[in-house]
N, C-alpha and C. Protein backbone atom coordinates (compact mmCIF):
# COMPACT_ATOMS: atom_id res chain seq x y z
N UNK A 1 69.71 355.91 84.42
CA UNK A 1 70.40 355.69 83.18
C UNK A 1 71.01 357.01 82.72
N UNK A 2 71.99 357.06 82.37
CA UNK A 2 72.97 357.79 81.62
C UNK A 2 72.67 358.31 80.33
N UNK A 3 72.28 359.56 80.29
CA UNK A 3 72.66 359.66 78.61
C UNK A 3 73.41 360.62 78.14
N UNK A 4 73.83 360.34 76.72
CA UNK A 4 75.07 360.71 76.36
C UNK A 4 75.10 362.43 75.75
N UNK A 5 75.52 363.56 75.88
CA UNK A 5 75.28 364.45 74.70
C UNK A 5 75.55 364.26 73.50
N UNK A 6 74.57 364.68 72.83
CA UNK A 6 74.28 364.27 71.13
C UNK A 6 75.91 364.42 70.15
N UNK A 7 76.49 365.52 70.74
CA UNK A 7 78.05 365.27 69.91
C UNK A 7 79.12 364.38 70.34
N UNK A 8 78.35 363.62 71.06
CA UNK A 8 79.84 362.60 71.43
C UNK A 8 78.56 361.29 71.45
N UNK A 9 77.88 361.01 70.91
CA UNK A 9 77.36 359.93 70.34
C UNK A 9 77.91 359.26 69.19
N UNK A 10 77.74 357.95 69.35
CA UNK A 10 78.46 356.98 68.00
C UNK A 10 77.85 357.11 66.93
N UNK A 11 76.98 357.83 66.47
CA UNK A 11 76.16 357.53 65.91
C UNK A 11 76.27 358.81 64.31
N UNK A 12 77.30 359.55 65.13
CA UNK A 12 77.88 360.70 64.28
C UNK A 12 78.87 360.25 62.96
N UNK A 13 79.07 360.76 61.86
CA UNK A 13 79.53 359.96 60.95
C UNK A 13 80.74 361.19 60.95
N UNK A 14 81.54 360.21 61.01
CA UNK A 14 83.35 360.65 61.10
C UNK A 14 84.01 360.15 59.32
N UNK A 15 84.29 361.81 58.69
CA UNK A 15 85.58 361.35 57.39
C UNK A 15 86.61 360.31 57.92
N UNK A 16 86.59 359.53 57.22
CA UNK A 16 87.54 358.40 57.77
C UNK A 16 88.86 358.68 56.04
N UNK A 17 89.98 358.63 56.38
CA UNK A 17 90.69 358.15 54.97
C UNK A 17 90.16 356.93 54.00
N UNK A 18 89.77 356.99 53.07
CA UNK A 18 89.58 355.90 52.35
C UNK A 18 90.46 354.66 52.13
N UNK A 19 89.72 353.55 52.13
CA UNK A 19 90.32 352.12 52.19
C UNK A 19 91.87 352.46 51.20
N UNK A 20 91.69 352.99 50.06
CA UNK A 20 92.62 352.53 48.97
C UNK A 20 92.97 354.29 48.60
N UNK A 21 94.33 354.15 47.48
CA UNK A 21 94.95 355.41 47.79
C UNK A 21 94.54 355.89 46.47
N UNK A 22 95.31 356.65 45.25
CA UNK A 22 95.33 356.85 44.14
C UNK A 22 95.84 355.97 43.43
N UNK A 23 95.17 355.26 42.70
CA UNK A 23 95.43 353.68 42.16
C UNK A 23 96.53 354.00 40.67
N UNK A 24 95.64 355.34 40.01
CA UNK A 24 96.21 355.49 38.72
C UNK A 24 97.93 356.31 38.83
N UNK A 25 97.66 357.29 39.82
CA UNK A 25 99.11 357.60 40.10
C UNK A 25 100.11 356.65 41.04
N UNK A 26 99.78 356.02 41.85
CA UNK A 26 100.82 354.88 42.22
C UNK A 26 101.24 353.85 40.66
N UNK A 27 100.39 353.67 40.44
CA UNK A 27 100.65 352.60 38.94
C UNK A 27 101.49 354.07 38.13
N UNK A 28 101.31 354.72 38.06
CA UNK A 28 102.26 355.90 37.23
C UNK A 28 103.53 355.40 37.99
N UNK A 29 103.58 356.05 38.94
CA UNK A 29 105.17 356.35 39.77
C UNK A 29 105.51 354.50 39.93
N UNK A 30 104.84 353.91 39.63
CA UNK A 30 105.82 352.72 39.71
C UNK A 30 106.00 352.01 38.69
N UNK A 31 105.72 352.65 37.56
CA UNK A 31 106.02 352.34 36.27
C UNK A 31 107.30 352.85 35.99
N UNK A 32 106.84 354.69 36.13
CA UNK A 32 108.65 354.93 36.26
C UNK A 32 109.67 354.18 36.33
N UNK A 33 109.70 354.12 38.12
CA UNK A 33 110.56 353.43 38.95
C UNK A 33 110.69 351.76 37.77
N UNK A 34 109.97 351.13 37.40
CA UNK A 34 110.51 350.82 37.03
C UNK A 34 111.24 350.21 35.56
N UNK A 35 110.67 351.50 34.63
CA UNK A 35 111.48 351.68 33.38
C UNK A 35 112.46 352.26 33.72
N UNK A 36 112.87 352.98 35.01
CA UNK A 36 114.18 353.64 35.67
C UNK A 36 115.26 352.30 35.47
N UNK A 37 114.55 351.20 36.58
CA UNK A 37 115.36 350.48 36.65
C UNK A 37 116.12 349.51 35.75
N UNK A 38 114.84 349.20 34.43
CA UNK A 38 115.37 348.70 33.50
C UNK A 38 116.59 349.20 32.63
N UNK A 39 116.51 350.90 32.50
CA UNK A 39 117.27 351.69 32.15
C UNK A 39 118.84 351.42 33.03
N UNK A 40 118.44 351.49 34.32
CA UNK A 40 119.87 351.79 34.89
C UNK A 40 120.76 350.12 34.51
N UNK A 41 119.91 349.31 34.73
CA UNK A 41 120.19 347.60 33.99
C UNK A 41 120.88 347.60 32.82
N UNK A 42 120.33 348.31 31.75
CA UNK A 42 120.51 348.64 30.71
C UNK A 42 122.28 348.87 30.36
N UNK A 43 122.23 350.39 31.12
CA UNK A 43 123.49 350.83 31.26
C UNK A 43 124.64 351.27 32.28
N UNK A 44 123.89 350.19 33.19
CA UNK A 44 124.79 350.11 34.38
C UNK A 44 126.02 350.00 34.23
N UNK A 45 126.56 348.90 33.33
CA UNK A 45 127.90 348.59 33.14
C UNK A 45 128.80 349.94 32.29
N UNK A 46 128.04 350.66 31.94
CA UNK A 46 128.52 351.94 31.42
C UNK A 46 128.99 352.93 31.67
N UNK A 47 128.18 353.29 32.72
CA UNK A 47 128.02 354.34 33.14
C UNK A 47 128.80 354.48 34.99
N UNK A 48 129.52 355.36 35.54
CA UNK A 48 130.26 355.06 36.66
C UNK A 48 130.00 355.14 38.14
N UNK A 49 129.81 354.60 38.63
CA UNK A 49 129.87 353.59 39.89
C UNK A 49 129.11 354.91 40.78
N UNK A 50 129.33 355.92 41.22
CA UNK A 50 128.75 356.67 42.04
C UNK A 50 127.41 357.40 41.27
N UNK A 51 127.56 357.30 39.57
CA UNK A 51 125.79 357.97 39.09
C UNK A 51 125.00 356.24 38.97
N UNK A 52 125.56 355.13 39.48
CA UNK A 52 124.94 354.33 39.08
C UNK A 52 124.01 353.71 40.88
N UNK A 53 125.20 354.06 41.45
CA UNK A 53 124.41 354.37 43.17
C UNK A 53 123.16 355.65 43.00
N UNK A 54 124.04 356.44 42.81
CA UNK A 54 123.00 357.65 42.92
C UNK A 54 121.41 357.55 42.33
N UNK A 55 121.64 356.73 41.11
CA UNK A 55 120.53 356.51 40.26
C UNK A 55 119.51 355.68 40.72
N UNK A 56 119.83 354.36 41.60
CA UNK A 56 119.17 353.03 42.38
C UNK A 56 118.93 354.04 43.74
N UNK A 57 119.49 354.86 44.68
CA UNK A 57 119.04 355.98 45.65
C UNK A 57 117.40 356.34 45.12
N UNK A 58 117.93 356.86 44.17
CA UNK A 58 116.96 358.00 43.36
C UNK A 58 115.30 357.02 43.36
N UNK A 59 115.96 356.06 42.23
CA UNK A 59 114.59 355.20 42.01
C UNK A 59 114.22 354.60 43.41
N UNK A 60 114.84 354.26 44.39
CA UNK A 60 114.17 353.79 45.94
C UNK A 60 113.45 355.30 46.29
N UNK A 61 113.63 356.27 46.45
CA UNK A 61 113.31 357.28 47.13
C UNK A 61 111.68 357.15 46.10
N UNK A 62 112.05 357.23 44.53
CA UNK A 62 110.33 357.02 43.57
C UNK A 62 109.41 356.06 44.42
N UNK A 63 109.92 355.07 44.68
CA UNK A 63 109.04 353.85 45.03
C UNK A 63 108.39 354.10 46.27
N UNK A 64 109.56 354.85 47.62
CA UNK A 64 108.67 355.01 48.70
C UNK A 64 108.00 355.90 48.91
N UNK A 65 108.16 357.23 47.86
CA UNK A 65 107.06 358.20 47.51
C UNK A 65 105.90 358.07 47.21
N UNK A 66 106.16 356.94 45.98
CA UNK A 66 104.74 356.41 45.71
C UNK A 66 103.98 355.70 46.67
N UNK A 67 104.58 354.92 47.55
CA UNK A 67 104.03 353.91 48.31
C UNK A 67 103.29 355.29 49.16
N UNK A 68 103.99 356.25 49.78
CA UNK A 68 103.44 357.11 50.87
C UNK A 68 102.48 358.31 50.05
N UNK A 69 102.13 359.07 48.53
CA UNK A 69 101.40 359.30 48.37
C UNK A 69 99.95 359.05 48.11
N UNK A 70 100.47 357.80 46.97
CA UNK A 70 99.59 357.17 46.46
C UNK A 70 99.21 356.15 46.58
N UNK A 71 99.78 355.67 47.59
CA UNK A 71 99.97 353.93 47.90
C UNK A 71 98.20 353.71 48.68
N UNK A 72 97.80 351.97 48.71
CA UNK A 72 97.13 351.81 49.50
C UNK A 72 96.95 352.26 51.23
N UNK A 73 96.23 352.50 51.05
CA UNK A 73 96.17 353.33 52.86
C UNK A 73 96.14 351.72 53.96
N UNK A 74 96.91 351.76 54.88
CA UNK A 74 96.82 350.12 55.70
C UNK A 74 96.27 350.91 56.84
């Protein structure tokens, strides 16, 4: 029978990332994102065509920040 050396046994407990991410700052940054968006809704029709792209850019780039800082870990 085989046995194993003690540091490469299963039996060693490995930091794993935690199930879930920063709950209170994802709920922050996607609150932003989206009083951003209500805002840009707001005054979309106002305001001109390339700060109103730039602005929907902007708030996508918030959302996948949040998703990749703070987001649930999959």
């Amino acid at each position: 029978m085989a046995t194993t050396h003690p540091e490469r046994s299963g039996t060693r407990l490995h930091r794993a990332k935690p199930a879930v991410g920063r709950p209170l700052l994802f709920s922050l940054l996607l609150s932003a994102a989206a009083l951003g968006t209500l805002l840009l809704l707001v005054t979309g029709p106002s305001i001109g065509l390339p700060l109103a792209v730039g602005s929907a850019a902007a708030l996508i780039v918030l959302v996948v920040l949040a998703w990749i800082v703070a987001g649930p870990r999959l």
